[in-house]
N, C-alpha and C. Protein backbone atom coordinates (compact mmCIF):
# COMPACT_ATOMS: atom_id res chain seq x y z
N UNK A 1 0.82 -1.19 0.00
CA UNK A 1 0.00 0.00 0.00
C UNK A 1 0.87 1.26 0.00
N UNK A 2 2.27 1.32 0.86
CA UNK A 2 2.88 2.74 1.03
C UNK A 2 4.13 2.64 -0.66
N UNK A 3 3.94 1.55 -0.99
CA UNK A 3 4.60 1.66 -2.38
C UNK A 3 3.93 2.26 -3.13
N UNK A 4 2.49 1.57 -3.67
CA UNK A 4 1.67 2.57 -4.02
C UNK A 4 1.37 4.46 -4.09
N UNK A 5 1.53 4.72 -2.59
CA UNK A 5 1.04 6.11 -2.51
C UNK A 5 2.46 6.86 -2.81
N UNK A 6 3.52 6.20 -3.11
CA UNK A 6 4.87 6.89 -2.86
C UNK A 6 5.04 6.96 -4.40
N UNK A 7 4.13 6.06 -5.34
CA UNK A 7 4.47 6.23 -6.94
C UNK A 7 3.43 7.09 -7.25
N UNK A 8 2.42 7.26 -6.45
CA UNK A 8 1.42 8.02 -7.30
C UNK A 8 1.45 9.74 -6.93
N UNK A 9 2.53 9.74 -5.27
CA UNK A 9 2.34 11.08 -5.32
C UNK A 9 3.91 11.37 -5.86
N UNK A 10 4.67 10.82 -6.32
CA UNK A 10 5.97 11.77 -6.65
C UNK A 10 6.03 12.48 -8.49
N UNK A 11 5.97 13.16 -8.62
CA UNK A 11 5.94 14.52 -9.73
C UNK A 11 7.55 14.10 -10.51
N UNK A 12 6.83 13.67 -11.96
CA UNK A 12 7.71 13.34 -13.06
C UNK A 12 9.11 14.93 -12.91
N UNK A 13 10.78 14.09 -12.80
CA UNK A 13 11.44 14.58 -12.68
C UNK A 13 11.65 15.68 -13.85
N UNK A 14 11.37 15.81 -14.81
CA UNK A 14 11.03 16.21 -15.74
C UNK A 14 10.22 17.30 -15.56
N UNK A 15 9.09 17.49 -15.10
CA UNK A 15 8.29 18.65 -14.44
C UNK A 15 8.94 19.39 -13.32
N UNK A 16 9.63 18.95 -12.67
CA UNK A 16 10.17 19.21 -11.47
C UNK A 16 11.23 20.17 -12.37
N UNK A 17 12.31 20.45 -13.47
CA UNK A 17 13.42 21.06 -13.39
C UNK A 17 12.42 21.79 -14.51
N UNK A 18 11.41 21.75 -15.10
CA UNK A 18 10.63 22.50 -16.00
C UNK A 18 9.88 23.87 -15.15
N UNK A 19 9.92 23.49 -13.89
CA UNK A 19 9.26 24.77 -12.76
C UNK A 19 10.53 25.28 -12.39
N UNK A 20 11.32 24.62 -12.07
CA UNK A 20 12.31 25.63 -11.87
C UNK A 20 12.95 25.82 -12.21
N UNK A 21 12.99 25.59 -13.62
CA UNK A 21 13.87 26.89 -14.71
C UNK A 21 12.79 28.37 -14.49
N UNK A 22 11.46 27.40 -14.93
CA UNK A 22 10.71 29.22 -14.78
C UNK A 22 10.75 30.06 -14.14
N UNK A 23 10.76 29.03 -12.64
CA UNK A 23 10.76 29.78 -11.62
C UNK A 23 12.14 30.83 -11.72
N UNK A 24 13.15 30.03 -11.96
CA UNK A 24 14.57 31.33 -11.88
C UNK A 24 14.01 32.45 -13.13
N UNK A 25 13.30 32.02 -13.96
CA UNK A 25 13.20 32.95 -15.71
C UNK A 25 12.63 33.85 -14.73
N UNK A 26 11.31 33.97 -14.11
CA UNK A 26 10.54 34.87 -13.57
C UNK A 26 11.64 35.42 -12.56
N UNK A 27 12.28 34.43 -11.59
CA UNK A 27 13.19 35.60 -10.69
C UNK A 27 14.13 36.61 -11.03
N UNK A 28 14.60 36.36 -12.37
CA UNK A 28 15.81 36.74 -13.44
C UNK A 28 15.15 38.10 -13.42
N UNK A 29 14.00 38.14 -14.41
CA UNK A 29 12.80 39.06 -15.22
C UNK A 29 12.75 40.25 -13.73
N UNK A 30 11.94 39.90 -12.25
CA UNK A 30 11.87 40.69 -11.56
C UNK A 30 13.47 41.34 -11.18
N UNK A 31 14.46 40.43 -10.66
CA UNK A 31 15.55 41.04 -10.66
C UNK A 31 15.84 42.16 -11.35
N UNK A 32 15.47 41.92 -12.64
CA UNK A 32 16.10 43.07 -13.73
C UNK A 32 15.02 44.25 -13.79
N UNK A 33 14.21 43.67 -13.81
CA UNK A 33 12.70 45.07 -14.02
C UNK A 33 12.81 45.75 -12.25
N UNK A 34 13.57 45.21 -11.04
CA UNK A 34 13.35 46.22 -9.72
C UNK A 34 14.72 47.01 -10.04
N UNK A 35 15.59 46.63 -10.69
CA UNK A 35 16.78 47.57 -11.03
C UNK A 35 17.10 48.28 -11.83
N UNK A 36 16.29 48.09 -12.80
CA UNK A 36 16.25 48.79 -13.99
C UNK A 36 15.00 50.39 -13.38
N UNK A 37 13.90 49.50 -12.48
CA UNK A 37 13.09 50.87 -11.97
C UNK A 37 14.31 51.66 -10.77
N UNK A 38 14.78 50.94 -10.10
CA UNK A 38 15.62 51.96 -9.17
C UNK A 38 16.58 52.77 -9.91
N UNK A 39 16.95 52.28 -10.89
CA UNK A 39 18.01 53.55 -11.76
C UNK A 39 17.35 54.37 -12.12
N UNK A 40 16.03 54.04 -13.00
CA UNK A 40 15.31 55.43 -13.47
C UNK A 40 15.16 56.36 -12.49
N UNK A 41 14.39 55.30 -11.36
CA UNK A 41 13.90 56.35 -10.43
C UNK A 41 15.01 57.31 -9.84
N UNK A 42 16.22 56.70 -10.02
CA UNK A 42 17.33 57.75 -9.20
C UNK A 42 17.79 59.06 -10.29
N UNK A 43 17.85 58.30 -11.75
CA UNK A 43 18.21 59.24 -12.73
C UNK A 43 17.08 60.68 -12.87
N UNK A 44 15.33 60.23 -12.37
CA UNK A 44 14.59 61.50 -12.73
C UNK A 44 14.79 62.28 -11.20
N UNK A 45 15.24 61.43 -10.15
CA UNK A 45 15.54 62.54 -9.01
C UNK A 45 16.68 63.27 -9.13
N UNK A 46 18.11 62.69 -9.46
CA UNK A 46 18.92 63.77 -10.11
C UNK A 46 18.28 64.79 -10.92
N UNK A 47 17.74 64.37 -11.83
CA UNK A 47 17.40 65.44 -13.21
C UNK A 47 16.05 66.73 -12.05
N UNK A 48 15.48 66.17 -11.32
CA UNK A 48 14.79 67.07 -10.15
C UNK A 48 15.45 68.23 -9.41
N UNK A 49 16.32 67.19 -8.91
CA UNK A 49 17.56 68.10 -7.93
C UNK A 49 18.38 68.54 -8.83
N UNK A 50 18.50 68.81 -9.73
CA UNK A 50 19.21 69.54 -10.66
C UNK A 50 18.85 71.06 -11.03
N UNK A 51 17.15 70.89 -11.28
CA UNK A 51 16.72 72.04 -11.30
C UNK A 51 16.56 72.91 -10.05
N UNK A 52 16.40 72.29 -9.27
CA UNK A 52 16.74 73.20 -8.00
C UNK A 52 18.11 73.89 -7.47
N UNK A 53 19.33 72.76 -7.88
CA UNK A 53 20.49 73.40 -6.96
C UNK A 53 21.32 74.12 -8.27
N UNK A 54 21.46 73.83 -9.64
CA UNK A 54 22.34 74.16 -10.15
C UNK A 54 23.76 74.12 -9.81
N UNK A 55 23.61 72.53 -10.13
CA UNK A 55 25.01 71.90 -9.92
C UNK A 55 25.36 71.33 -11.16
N UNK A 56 26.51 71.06 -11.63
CA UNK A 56 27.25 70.70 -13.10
C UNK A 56 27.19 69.24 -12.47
N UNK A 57 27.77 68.79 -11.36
CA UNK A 57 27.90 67.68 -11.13
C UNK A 57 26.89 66.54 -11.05
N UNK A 58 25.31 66.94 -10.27
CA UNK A 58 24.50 66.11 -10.70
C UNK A 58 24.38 65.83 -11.97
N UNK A 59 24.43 67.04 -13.15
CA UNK A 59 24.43 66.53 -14.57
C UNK A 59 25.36 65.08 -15.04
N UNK A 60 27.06 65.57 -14.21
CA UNK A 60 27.64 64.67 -15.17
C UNK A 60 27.48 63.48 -14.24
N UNK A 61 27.34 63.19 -12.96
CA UNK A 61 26.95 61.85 -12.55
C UNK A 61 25.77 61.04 -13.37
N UNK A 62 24.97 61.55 -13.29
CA UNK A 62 23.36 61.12 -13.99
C UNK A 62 23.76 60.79 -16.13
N UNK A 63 24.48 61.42 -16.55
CA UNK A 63 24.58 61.02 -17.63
C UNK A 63 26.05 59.72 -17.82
N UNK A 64 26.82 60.02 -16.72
CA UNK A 64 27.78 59.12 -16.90
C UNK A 64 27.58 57.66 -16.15
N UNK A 65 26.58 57.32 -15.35
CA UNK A 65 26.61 56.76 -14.79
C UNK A 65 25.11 55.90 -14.96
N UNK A 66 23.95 56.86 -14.50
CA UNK A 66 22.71 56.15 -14.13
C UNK A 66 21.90 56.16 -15.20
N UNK A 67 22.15 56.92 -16.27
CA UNK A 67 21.37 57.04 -17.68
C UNK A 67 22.15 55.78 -18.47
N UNK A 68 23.31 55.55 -18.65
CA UNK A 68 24.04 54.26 -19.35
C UNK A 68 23.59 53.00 -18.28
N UNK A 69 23.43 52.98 -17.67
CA UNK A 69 22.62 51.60 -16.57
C UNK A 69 21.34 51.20 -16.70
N UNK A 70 20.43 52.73 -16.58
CA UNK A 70 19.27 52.30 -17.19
C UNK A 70 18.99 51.86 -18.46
N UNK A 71 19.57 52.27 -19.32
CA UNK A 71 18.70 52.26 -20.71
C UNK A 71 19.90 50.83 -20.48
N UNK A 72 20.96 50.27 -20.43
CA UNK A 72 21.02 49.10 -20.20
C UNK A 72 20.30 48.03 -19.92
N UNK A 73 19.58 48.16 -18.89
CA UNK A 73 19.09 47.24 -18.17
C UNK A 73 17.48 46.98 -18.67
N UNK A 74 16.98 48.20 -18.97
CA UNK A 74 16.05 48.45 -20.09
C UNK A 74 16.01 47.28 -20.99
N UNK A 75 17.16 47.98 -21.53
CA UNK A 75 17.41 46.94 -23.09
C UNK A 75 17.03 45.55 -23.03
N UNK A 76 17.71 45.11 -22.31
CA UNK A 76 18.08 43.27 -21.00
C UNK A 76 16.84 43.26 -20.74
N UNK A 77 15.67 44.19 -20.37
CA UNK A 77 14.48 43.55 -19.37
C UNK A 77 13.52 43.23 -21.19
N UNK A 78 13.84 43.93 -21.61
CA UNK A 78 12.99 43.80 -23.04
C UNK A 78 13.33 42.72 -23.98
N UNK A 79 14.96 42.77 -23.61
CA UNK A 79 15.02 41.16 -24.59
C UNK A 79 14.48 39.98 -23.70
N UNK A 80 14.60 39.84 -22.90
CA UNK A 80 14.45 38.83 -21.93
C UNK A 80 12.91 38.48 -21.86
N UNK A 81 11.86 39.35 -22.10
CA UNK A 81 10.42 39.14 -22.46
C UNK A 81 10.28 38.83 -23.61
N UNK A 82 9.63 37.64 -24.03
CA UNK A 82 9.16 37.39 -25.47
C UNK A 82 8.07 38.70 -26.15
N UNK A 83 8.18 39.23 -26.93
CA UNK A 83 7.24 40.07 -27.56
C UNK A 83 7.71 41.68 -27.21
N UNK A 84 8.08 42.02 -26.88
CA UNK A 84 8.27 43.39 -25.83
C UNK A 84 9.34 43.96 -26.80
């Protein structure tokens, strides 16, 4: 009887590495889409605080740095979705 219940509940190994590839595809996908939003979000608060303090330096941080990361990571979150 416990032979039985031990073949009927174990999940073809095959299904088993088929969920968790997805599962990492989907963790990959959020990874990249929460970092790709924290760069923007930091690049339009520079470009904010910019207009207020009139500093040269927020400019060249934000273009040398967080504008080439985003549209990076951008790029990466869009290939990485089928259709997008």
């Amino acid at each position: 009887m416990e032979a039985e219940n031990r073949g009927k509940n174990q999940k073809p190994m095959w299904l088993k590495w088929l969920l968790r590839i997805l599962f990492a595809y989907i963790g990959l996908l959020v990874l990249v889409l929460a970092s790709a939003i924290v760069t923007m979000t930091g690049t339009f608060t520079l470009i904010v605080l910019e207009l207020f303090v009139d500093h040269d330096g927020l400019r060249s941080i934000n273009e040398n740095y967080f504008v080439p990361a985003s549209e990076f990571l951008w790029g990466l979150f869009t290939r990485l979705v089928p259709g997008l």
